[in-house]
C-alpha atoms as a PDB file:
ATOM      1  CA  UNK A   1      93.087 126.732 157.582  1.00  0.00           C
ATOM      2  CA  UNK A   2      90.701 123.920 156.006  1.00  0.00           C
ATOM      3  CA  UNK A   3      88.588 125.137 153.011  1.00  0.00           C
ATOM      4  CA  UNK A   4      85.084 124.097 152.444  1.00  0.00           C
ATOM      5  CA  UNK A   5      85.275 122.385 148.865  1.00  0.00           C
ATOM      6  CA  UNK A   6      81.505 121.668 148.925  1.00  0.00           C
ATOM      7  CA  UNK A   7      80.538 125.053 149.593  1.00  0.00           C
ATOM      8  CA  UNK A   8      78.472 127.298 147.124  1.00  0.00           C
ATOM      9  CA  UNK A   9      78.647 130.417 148.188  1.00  0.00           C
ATOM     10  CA  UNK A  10      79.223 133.073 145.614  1.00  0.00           C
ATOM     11  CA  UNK A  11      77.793 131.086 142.809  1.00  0.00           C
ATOM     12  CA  UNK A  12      74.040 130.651 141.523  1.00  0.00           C
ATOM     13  CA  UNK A  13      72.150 127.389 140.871  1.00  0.00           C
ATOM     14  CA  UNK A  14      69.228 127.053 138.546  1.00  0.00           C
ATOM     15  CA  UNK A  15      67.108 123.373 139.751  1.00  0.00           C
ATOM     16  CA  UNK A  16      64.239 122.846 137.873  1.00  0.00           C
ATOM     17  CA  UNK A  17      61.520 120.565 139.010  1.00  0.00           C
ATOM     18  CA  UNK A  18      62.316 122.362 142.480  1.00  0.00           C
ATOM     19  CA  UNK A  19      58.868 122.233 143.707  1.00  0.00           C
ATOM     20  CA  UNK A  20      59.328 118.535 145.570  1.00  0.00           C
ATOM     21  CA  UNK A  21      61.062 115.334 146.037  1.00  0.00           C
ATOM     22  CA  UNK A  22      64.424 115.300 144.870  1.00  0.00           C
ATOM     23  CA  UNK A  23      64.241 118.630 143.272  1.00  0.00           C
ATOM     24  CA  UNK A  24      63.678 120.361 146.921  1.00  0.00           C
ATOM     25  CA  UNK A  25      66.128 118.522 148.242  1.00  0.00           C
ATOM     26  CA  UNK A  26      68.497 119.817 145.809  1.00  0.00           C
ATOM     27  CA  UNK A  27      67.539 122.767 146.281  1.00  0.00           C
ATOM     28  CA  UNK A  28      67.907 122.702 150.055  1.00  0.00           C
ATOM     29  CA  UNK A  29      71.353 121.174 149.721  1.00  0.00           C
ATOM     30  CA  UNK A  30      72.127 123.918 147.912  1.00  0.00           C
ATOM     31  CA  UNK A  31      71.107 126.627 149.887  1.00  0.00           C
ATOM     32  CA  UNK A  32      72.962 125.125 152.655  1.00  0.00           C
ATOM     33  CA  UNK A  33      75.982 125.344 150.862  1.00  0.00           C
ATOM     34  CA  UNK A  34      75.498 128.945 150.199  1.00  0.00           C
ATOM     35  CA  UNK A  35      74.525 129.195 146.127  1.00  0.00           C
ATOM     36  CA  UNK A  36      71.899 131.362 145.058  1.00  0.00           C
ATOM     37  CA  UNK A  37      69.097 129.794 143.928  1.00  0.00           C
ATOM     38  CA  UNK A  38      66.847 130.119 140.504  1.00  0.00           C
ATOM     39  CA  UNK A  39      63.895 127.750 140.981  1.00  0.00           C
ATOM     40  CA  UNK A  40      61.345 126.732 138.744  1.00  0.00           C
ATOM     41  CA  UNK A  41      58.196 124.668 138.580  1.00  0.00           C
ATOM     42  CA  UNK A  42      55.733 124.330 135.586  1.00  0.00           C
ATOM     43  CA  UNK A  43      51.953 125.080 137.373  1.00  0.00           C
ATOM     44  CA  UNK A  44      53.132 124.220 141.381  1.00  0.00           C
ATOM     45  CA  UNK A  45      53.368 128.049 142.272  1.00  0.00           C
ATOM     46  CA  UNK A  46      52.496 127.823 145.977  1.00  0.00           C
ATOM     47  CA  UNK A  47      54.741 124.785 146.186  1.00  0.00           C
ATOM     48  CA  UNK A  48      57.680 126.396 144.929  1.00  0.00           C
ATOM     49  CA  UNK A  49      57.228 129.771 146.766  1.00  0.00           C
ATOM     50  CA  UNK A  50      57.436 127.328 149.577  1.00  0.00           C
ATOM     51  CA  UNK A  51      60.703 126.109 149.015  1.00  0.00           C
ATOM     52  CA  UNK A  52      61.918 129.274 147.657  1.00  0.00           C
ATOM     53  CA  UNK A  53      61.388 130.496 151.337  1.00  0.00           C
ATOM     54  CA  UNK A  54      63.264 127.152 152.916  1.00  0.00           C
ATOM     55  CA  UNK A  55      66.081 128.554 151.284  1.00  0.00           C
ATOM     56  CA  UNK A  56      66.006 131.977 151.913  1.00  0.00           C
ATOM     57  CA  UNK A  57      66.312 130.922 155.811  1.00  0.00           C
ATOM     58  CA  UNK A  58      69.845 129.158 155.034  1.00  0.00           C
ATOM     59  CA  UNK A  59      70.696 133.179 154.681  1.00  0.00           C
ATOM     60  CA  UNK A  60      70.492 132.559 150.311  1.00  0.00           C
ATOM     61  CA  UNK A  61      68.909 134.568 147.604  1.00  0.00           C
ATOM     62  CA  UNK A  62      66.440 132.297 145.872  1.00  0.00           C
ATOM     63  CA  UNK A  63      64.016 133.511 142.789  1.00  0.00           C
ATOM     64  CA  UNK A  64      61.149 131.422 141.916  1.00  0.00           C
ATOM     65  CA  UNK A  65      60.234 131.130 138.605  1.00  0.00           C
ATOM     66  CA  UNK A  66      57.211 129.137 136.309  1.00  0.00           C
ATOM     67  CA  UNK A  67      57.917 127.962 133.214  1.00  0.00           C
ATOM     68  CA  UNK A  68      57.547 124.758 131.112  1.00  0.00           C
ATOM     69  CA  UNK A  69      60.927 123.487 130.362  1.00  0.00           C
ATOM     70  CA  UNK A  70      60.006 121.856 127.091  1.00  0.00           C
ATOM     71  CA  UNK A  71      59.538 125.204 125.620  1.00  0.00           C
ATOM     72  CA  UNK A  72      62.240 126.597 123.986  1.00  0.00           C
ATOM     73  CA  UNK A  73      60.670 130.429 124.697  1.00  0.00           C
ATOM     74  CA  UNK A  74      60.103 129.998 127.963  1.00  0.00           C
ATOM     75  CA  UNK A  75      63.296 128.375 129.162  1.00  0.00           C
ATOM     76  CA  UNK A  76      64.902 131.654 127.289  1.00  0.00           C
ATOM     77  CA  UNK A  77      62.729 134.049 129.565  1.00  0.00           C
ATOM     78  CA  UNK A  78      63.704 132.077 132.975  1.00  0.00           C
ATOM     79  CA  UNK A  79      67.090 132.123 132.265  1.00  0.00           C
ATOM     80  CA  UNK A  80      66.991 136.082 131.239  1.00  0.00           C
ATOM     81  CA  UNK A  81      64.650 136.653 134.776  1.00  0.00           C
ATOM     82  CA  UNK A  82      67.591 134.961 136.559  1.00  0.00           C
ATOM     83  CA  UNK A  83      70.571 137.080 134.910  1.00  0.00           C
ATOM     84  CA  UNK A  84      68.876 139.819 135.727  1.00  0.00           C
ATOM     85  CA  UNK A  85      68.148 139.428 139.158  1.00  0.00           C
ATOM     86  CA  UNK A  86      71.645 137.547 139.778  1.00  0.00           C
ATOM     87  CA  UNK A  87      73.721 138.399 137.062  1.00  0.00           C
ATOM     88  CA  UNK A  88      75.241 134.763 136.022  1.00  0.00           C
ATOM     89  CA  UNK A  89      73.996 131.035 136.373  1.00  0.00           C
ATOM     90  CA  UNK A  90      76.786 128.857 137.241  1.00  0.00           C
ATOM     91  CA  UNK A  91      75.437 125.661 137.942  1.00  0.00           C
ATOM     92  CA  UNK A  92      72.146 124.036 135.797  1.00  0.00           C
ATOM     93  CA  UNK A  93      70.462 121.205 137.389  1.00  0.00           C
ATOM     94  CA  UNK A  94      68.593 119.411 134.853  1.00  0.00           C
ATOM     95  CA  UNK A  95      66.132 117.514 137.470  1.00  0.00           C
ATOM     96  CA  UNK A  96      62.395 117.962 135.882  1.00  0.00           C
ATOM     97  CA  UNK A  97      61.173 115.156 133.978  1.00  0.00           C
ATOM     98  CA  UNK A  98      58.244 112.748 133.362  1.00  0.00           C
ATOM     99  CA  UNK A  99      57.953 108.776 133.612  1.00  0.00           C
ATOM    100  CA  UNK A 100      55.335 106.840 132.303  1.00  0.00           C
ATOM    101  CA  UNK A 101      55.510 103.636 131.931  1.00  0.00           C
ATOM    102  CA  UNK A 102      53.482 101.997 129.074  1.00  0.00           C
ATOM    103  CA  UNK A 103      54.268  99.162 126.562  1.00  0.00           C
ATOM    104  CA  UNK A 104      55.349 100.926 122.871  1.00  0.00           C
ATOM    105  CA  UNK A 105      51.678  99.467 121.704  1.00  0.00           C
ATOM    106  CA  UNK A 106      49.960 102.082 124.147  1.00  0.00           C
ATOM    107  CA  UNK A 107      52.555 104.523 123.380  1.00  0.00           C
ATOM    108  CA  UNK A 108      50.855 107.657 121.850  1.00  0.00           C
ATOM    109  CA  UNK A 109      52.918 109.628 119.489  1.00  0.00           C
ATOM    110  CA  UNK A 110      51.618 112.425 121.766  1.00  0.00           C
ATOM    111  CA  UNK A 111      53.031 110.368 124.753  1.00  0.00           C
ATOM    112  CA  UNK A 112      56.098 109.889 123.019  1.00  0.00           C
ATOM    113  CA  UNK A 113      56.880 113.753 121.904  1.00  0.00           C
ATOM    114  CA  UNK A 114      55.926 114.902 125.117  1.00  0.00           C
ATOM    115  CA  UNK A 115      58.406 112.699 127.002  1.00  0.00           C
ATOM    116  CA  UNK A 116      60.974 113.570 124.536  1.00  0.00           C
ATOM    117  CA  UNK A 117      60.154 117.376 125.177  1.00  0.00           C
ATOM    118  CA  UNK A 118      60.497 117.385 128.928  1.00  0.00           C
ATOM    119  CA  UNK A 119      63.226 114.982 129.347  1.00  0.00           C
ATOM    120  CA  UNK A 120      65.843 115.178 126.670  1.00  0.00           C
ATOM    121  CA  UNK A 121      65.054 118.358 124.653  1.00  0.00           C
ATOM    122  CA  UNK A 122      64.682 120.325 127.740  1.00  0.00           C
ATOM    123  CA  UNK A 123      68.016 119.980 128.287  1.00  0.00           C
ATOM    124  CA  UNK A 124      69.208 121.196 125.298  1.00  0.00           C
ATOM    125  CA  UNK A 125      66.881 124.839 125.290  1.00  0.00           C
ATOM    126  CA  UNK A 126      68.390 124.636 128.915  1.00  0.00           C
ATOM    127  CA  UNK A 127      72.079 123.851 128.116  1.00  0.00           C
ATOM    128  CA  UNK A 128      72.166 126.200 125.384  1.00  0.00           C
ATOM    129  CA  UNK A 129      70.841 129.274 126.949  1.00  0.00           C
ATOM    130  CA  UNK A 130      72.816 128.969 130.207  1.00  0.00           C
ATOM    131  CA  UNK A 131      76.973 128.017 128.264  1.00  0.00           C
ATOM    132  CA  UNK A 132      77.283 131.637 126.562  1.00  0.00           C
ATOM    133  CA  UNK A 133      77.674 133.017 129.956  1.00  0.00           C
ATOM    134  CA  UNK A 134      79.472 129.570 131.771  1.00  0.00           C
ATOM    135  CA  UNK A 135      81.768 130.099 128.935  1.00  0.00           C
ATOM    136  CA  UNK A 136      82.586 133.809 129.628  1.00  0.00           C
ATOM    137  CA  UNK A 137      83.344 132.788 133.461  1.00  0.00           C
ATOM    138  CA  UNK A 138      85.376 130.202 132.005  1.00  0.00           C
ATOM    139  CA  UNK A 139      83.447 128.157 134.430  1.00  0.00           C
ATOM    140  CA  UNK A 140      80.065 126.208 134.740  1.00  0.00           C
ATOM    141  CA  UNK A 141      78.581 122.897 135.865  1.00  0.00           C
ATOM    142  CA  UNK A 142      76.179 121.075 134.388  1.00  0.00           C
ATOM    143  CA  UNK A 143      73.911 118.399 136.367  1.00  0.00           C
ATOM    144  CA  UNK A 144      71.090 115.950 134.138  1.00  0.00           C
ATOM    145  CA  UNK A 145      69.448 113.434 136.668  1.00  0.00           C
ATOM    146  CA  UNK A 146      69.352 110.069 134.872  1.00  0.00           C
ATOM    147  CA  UNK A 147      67.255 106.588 135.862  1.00  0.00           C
ATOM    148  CA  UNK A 148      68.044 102.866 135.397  1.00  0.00           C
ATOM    149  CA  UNK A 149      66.720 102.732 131.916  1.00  0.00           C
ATOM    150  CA  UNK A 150      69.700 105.030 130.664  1.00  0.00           C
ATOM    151  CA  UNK A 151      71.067 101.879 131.821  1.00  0.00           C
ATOM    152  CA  UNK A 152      69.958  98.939 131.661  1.00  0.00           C
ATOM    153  CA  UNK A 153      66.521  99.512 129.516  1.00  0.00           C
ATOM    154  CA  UNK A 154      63.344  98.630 131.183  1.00  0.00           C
ATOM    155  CA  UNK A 155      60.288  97.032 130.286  1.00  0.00           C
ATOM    156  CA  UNK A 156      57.435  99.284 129.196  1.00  0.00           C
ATOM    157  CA  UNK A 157      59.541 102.194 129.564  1.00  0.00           C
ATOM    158  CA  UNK A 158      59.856 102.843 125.544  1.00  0.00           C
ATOM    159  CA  UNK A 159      60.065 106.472 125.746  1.00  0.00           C
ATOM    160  CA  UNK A 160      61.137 107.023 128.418  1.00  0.00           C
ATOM    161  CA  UNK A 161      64.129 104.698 128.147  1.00  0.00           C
ATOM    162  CA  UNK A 162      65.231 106.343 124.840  1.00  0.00           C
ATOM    163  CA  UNK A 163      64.799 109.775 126.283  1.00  0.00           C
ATOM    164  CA  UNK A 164      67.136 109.225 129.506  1.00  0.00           C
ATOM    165  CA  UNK A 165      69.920 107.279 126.850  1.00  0.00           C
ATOM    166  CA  UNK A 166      70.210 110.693 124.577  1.00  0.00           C
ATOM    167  CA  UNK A 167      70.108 112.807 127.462  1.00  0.00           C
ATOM    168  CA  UNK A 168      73.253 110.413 128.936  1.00  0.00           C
ATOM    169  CA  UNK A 169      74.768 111.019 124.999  1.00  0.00           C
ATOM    170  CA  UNK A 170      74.053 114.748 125.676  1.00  0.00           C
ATOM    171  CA  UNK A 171      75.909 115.034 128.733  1.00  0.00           C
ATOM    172  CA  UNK A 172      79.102 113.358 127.323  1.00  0.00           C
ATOM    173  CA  UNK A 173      79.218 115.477 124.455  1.00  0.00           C
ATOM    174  CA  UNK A 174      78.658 118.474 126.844  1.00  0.00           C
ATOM    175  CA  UNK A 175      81.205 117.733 128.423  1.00  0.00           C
ATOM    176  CA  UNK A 176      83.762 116.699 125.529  1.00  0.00           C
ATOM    177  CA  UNK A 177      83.085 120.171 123.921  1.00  0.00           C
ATOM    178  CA  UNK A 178      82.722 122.435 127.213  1.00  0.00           C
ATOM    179  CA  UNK A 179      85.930 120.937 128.959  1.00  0.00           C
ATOM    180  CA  UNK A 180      88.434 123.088 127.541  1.00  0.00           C
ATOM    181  CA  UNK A 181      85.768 126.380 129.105  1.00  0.00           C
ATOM    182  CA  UNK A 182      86.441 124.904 132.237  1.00  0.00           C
ATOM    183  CA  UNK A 183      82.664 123.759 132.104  1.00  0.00           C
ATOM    184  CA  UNK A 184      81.803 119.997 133.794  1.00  0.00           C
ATOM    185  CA  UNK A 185      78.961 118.045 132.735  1.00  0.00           C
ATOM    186  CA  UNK A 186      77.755 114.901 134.282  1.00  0.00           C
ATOM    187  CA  UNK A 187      74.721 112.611 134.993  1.00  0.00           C
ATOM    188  CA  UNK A 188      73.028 111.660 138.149  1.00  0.00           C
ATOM    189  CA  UNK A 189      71.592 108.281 138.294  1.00  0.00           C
ATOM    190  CA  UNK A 190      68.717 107.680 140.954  1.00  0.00           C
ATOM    191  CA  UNK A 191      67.926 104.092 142.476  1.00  0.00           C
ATOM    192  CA  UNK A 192      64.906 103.821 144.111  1.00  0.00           C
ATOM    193  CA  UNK A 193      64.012 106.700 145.877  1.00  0.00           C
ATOM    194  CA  UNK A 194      61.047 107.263 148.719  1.00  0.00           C
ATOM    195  CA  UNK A 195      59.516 109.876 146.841  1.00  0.00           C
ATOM    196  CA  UNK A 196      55.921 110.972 146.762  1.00  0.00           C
ATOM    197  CA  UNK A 197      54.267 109.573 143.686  1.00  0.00           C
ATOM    198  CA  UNK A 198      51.690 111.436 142.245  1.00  0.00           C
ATOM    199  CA  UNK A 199      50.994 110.126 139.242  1.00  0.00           C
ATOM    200  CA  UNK A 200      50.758 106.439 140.732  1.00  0.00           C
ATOM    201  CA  UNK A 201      49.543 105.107 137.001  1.00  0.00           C
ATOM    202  CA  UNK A 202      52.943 105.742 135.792  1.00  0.00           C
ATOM    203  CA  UNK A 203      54.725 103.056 137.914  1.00  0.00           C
ATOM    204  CA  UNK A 204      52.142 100.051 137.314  1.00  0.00           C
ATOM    205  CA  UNK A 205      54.856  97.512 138.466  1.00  0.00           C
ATOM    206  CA  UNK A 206      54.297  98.804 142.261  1.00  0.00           C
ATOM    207  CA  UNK A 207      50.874  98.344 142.394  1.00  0.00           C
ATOM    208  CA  UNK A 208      50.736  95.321 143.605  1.00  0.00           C
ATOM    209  CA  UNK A 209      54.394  95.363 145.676  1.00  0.00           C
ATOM    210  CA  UNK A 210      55.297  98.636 147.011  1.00  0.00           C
ATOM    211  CA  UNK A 211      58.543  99.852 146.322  1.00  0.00           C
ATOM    212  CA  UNK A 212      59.518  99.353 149.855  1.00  0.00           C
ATOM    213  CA  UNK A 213      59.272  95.572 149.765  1.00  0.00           C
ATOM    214  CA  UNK A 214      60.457  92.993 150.472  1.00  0.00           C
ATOM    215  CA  UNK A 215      60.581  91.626 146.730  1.00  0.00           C
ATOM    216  CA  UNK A 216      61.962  94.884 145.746  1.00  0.00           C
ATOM    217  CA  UNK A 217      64.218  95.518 148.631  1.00  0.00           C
ATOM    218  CA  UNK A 218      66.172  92.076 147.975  1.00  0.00           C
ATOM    219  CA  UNK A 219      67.580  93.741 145.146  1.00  0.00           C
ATOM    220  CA  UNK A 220      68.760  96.421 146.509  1.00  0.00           C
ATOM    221  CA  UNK A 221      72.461  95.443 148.613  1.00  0.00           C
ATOM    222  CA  UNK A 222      71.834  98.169 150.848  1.00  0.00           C
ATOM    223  CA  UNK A 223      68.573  97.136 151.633  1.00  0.00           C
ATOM    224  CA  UNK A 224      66.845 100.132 151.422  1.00  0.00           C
ATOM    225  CA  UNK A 225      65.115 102.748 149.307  1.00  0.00           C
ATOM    226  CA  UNK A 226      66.828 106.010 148.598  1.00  0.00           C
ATOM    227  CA  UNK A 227      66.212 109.354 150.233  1.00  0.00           C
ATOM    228  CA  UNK A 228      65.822 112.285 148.049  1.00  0.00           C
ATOM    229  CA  UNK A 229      68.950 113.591 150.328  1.00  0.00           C
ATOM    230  CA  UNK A 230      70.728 111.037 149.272  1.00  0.00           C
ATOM    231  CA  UNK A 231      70.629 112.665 145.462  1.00  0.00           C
ATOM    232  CA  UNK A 232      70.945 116.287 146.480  1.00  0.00           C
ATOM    233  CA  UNK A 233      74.331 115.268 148.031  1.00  0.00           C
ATOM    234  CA  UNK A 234      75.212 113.997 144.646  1.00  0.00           C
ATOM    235  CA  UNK A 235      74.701 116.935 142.960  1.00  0.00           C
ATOM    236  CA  UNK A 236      76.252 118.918 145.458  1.00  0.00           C
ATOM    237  CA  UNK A 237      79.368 117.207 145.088  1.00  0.00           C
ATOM    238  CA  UNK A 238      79.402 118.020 140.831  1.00  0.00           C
ATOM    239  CA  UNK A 239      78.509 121.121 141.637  1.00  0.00           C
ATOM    240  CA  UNK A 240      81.419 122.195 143.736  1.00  0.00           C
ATOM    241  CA  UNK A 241      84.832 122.262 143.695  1.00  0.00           C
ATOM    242  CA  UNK A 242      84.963 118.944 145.075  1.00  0.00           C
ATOM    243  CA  UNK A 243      84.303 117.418 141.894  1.00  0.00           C
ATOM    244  CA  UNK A 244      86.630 119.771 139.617  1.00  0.00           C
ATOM    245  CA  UNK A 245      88.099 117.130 137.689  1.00  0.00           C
ATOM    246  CA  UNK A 246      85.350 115.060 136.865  1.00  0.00           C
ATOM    247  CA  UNK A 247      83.222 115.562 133.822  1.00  0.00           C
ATOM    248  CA  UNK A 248      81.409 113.647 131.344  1.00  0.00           C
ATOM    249  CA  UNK A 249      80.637 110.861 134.026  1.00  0.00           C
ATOM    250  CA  UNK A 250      77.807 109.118 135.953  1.00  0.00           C
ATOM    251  CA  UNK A 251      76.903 108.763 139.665  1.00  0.00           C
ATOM    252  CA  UNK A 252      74.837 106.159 140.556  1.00  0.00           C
ATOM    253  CA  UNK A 253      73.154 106.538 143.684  1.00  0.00           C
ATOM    254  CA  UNK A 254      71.410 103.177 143.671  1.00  0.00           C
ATOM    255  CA  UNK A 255      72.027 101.622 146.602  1.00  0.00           C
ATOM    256  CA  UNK A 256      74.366  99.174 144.182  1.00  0.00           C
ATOM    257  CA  UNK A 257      71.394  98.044 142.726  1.00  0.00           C
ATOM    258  CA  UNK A 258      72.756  97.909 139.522  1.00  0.00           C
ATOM    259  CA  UNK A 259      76.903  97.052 139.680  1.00  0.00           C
ATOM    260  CA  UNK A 260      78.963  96.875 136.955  1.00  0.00           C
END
């Protein structure tokens, strides 16, 4: 008899940055697989009670949750809210983050810390308060979506660049010192992905070519953008058992924009 080794079921996710694009979708991903769901936003409440209910029609538990993930405090309470109402987190999605792209010249030091916060500290507060209990299980996987610069670096992307590098260093080390808990840690890194884009000022480089073309699909081999699908099935995969013997690695879901 074949075994699912995708599936999720008996084990609880907490996705923040649920609320849309590639968060929802890994949220949705999830549900289908079975997990139990722990969902936050920042401020989109209505939003994320939305997708909270998506999931709860794949037959799931899901708990919505508000919070600002740069907080130490308040990624403590979320994480207490979710032990309580499922009694362990076994998988941390680390999906939330902010992207704006300005030379280091227009680069507030408010700018700066505040892309720090939500990108690389967050997973820290997040990391620490969810491995006490991972650890207990003797089992846990940990999920930080990445982005070109952690790659390559990127023009105008100071911050931002610097933020998704140490978060890249976090995972690694995560995983180096979690390994012998039987807890996984790795790094999702998203292409270009058709996305809604509210904050358009952040991404000045599309103004004047959308990201869908021609001079932007030409360096793309597959010759298209991303879906946010296309992620979620990422993290699905480190997730599950499907992926128990990787940790401490990188996915790049690109489209092979960037090989080698």
């Amino acid at each position: 008899m074949e075994t699912n080794r995708l599936s999720l079921k008996g084990r609880t996710a907490f996705v923040t940055g649920a609320s849309r694009n590639i968060g929802r979708a890994i949220a949705l991903a999830f549900a289908a697989e079975g997990a139990s769901l722990l969902l936050n936003t920042r401020v989109n409440k209505d939003e994320l009670e939305s997708v909270a209910a998506d999931c709860r029609k794949a037959g799931v538990r899901a708990l919505p949750v508000l919070g600002d993930i740069a907080d130490a405090a308040s990624v403590d309470t979320m994480v207490r809210d979710g032990l309580a109402e499922f009694g362990a987190i076994d998988v941390l999605v680390c999906n939330a983050a902010i992207r704006p792209h300005t030379s280091i010249a227009d680069t507030s030091l408010d700018d700066w810390h505040r892309v720090m916060a939500v990108n690389l500290h967050s997973a820290f507060y997040l990391s620490k308060a969810v491995v006490p209990g991972m650890k207990e299980r003797r089992r846990g996987s940990i999920i930080a979506l990445g982005g070109q610069s952690s790659i390559t670096g990127r023009p105008n992307t100071t911050a931002v660049t610097a933020a998704k590098s140490g978060l890249l260093g976090l995972i690694r080390s995560l995983a180096a010192e979690l390994g012998p808990f039987g807890i996984r840690a790795n790094m999702v890194i998203p292409g270009f992905i058709d996305t809604e884009r509210r904050y358009a000022d952040w991404y000045p480089e599309f103004k004047e070519k959308p990201r869908d073309s021609p001079e932007h699909l030409k360096e793309i081999p597959l010759r298209r953008l991303g879906r946010s699908e296309d992620i979620a099935d990422a993290c699905v995969f480190l997730a599950s058992d499907a992926s128990s013997y990787v940790t401490g690695d990188t996915i790049r879901v690109m489209g092979g924009r960037v090989i080698g």
